[in-house]
PDB file of N, CA and C in Angstrom:
ATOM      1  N   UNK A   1      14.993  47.811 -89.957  1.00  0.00           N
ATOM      2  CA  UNK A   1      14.122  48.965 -89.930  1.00  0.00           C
ATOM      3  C   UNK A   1      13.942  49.496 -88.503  1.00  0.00           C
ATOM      4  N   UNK A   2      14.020  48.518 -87.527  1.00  0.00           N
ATOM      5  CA  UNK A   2      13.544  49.188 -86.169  1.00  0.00           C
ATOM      6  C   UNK A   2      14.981  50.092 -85.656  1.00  0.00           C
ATOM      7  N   UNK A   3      16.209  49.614 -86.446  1.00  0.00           N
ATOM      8  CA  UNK A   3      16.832  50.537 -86.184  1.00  0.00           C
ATOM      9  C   UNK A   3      17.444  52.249 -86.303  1.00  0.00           C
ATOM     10  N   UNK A   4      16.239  52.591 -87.723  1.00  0.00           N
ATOM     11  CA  UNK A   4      15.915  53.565 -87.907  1.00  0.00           C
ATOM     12  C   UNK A   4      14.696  54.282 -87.009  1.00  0.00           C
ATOM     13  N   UNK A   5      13.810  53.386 -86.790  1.00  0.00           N
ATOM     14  CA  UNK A   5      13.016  53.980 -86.214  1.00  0.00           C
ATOM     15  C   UNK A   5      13.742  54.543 -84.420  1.00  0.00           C
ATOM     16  N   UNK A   6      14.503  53.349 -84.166  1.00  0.00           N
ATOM     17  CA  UNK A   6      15.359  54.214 -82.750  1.00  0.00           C
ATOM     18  C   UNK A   6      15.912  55.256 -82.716  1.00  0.00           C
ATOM     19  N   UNK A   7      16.944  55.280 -84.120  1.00  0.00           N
ATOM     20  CA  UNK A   7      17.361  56.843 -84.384  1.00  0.00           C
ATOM     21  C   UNK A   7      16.269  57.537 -84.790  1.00  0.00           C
ATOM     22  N   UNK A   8      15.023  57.659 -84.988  1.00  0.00           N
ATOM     23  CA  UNK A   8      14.378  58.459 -85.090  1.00  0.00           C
ATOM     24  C   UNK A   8      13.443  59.032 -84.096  1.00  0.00           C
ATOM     25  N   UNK A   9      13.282  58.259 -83.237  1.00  0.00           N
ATOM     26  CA  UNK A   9      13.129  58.553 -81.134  1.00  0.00           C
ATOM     27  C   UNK A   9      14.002  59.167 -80.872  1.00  0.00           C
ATOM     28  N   UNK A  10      15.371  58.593 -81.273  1.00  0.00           N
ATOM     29  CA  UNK A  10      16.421  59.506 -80.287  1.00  0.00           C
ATOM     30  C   UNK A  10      16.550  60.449 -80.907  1.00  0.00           C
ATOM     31  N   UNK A  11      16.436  61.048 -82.155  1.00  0.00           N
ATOM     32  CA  UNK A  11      16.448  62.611 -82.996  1.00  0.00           C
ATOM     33  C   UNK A  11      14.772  63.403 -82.280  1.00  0.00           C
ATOM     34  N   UNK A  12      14.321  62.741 -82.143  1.00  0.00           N
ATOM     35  CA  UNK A  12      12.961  63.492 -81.424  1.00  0.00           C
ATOM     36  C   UNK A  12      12.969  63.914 -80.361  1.00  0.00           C
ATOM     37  N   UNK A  13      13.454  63.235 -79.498  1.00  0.00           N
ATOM     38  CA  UNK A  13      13.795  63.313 -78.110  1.00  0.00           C
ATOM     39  C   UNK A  13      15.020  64.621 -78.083  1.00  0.00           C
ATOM     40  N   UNK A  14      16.196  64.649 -78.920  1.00  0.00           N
ATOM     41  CA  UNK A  14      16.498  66.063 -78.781  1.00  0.00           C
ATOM     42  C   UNK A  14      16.076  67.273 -79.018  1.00  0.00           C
ATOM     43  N   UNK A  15      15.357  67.407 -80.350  1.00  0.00           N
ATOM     44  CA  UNK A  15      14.463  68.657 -80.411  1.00  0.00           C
ATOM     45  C   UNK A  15      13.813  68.687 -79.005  1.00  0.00           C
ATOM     46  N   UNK A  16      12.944  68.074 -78.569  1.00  0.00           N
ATOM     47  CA  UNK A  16      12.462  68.197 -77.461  1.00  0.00           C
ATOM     48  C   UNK A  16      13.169  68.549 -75.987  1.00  0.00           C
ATOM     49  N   UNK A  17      14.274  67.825 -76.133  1.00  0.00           N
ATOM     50  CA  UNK A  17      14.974  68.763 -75.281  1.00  0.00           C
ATOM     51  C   UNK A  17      15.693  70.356 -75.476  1.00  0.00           C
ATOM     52  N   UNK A  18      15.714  70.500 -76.536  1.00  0.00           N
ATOM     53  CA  UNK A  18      16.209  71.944 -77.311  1.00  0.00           C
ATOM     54  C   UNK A  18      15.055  72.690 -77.125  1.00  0.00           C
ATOM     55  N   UNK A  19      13.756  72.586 -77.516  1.00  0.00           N
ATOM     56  CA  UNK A  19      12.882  73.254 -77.220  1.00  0.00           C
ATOM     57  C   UNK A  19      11.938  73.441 -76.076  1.00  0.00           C
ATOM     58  N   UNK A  20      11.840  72.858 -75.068  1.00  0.00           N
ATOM     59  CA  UNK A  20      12.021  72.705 -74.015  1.00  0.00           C
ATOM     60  C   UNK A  20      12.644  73.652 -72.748  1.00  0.00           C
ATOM     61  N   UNK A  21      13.885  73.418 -73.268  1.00  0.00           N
ATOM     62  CA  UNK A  21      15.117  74.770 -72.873  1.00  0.00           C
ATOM     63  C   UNK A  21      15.122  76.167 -73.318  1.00  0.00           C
ATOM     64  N   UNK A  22      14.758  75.880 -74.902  1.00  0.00           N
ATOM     65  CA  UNK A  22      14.296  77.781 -75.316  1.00  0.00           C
ATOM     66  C   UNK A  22      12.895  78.176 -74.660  1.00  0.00           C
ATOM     67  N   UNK A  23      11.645  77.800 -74.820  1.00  0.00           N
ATOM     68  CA  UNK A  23      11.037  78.076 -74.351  1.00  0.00           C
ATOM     69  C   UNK A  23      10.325  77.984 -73.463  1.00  0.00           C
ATOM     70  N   UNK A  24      10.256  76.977 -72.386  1.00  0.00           N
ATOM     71  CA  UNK A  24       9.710  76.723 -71.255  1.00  0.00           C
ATOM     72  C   UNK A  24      10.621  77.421 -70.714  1.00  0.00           C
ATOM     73  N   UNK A  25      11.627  77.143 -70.111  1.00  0.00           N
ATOM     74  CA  UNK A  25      12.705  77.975 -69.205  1.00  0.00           C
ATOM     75  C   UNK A  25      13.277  78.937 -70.150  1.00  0.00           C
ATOM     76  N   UNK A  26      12.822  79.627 -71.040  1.00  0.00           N
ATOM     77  CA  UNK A  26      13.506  80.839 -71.178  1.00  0.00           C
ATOM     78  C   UNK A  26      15.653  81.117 -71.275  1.00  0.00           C
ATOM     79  N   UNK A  27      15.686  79.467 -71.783  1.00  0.00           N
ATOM     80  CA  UNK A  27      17.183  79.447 -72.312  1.00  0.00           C
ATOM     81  C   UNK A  27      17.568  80.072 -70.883  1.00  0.00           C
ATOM     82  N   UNK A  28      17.430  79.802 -69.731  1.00  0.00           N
ATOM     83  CA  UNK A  28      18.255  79.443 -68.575  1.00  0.00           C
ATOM     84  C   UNK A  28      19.091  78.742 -68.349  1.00  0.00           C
ATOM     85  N   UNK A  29      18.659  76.988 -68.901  1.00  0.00           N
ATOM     86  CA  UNK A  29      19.850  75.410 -68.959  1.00  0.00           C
ATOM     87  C   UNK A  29      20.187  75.243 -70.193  1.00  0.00           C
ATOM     88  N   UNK A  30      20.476  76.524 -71.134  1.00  0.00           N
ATOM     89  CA  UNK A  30      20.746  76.025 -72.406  1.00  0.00           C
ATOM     90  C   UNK A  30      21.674  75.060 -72.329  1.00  0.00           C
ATOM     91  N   UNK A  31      22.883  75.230 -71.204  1.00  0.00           N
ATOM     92  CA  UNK A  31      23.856  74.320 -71.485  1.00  0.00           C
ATOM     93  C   UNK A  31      23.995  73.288 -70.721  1.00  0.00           C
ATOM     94  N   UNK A  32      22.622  72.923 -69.763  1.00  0.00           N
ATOM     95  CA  UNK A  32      22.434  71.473 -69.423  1.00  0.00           C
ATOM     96  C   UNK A  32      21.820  70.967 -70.518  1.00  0.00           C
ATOM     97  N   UNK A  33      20.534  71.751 -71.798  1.00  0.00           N
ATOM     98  CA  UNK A  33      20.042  71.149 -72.210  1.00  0.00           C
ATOM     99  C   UNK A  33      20.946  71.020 -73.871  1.00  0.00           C
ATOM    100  N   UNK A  34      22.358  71.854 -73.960  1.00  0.00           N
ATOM    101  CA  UNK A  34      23.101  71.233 -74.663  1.00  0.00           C
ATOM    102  C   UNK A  34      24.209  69.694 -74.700  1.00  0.00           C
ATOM    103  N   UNK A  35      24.139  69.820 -72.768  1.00  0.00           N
ATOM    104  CA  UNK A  35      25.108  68.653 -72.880  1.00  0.00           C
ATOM    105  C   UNK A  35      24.260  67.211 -73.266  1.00  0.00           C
ATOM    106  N   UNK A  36      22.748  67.393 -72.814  1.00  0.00           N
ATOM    107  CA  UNK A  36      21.493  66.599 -72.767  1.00  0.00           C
ATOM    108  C   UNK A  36      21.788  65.984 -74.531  1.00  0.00           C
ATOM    109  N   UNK A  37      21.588  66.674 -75.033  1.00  0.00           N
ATOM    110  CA  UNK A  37      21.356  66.667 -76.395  1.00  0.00           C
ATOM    111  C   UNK A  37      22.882  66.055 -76.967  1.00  0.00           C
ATOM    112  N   UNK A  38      23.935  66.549 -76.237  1.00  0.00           N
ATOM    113  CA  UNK A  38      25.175  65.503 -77.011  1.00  0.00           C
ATOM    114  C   UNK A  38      25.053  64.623 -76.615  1.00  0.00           C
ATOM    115  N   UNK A  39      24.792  63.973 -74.963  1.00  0.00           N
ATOM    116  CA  UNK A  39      25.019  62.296 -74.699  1.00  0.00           C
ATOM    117  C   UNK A  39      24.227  61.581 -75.372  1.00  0.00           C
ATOM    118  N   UNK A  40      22.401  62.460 -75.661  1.00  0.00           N
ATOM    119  CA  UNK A  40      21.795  61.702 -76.158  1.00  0.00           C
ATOM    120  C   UNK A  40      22.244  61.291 -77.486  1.00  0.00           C
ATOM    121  N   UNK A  41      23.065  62.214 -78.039  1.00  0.00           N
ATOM    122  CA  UNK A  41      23.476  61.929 -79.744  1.00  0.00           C
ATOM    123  C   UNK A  41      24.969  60.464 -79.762  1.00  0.00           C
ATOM    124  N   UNK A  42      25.725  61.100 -78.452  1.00  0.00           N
ATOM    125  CA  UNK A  42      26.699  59.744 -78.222  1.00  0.00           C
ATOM    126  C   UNK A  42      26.309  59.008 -78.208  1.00  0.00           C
ATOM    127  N   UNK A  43      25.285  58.607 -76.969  1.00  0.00           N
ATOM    128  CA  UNK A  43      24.619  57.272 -76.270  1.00  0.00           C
ATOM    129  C   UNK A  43      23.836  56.510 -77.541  1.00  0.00           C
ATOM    130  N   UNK A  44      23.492  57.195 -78.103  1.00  0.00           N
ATOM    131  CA  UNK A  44      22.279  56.654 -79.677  1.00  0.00           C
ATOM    132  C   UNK A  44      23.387  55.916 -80.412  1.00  0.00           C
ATOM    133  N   UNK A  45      24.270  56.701 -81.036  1.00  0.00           N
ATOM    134  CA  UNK A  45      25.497  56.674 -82.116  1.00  0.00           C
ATOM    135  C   UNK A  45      25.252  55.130 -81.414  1.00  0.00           C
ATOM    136  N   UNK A  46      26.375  55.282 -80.249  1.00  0.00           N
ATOM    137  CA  UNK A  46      26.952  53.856 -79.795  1.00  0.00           C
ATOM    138  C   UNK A  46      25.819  52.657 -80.019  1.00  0.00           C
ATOM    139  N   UNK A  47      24.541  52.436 -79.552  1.00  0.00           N
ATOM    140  CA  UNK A  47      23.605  51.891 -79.493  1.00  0.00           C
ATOM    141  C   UNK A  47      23.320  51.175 -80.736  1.00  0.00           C
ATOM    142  N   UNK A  48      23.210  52.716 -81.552  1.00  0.00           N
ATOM    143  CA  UNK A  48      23.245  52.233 -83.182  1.00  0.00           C
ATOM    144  C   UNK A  48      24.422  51.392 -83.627  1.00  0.00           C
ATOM    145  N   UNK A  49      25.876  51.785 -83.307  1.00  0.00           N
ATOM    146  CA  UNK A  49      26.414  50.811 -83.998  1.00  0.00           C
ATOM    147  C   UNK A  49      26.298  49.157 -83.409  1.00  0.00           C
ATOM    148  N   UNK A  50      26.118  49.235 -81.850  1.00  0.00           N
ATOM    149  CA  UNK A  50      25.991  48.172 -81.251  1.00  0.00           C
ATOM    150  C   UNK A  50      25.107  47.048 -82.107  1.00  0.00           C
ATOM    151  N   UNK A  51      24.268  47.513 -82.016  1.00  0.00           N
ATOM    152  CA  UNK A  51      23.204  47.002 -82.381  1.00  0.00           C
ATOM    153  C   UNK A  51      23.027  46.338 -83.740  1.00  0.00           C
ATOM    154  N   UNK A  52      23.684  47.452 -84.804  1.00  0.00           N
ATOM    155  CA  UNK A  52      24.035  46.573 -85.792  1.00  0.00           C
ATOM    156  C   UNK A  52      25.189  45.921 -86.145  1.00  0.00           C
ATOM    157  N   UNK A  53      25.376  45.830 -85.502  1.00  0.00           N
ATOM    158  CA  UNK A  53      27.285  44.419 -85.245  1.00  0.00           C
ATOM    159  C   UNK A  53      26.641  43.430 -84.626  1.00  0.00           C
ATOM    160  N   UNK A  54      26.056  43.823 -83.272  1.00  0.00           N
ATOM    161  CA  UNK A  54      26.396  42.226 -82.715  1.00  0.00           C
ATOM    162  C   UNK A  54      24.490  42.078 -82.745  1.00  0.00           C
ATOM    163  N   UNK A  55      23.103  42.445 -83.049  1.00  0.00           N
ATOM    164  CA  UNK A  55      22.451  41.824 -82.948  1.00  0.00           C
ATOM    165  C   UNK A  55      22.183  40.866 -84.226  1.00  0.00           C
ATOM    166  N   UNK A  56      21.641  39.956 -84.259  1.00  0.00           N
ATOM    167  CA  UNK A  56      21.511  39.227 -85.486  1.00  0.00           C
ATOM    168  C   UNK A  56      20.492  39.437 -86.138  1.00  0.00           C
ATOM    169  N   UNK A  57      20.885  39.540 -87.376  1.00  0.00           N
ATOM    170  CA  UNK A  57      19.918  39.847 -88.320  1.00  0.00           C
ATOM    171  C   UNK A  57      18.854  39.671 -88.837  1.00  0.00           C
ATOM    172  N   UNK A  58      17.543  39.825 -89.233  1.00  0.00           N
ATOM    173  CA  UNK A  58      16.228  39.566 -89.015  1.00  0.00           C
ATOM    174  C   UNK A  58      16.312  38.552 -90.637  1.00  0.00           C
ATOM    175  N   UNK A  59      15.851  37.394 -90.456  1.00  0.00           N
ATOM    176  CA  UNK A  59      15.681  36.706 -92.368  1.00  0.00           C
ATOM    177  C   UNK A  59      14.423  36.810 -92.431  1.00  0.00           C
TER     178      UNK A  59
END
């Protein structure tokens, strides 16, 4: 379960950077705050699978 709840930080954490970028700065870094938003979606992915391969499983 806590590994849903990580993907669900790291899905929060991009809206927040998406919105952030539209409206605080007025879509100036849209495309820092697009590349923001893919590593965070890579970096998670990887994490996620990491995590469920090699940590051991809760009984």
């Amino acid at each position: 379960m806590k590994y849903v709840w990580g993907m669900f930080i790291l899905m929060a954490m991009m809206v927040v950077v998406t919105l952030t970028s539209e409206f605080i700065f007025d879509g100036e870094y849209s495309a820092i705050a697009s590349w923001a938003v893919v590593m965070l979606f890579f970096f998670g992915s990887i994490f996620f699978a990491n995590a469920r391969y090699y940590l051991p499983r809760e009984k």
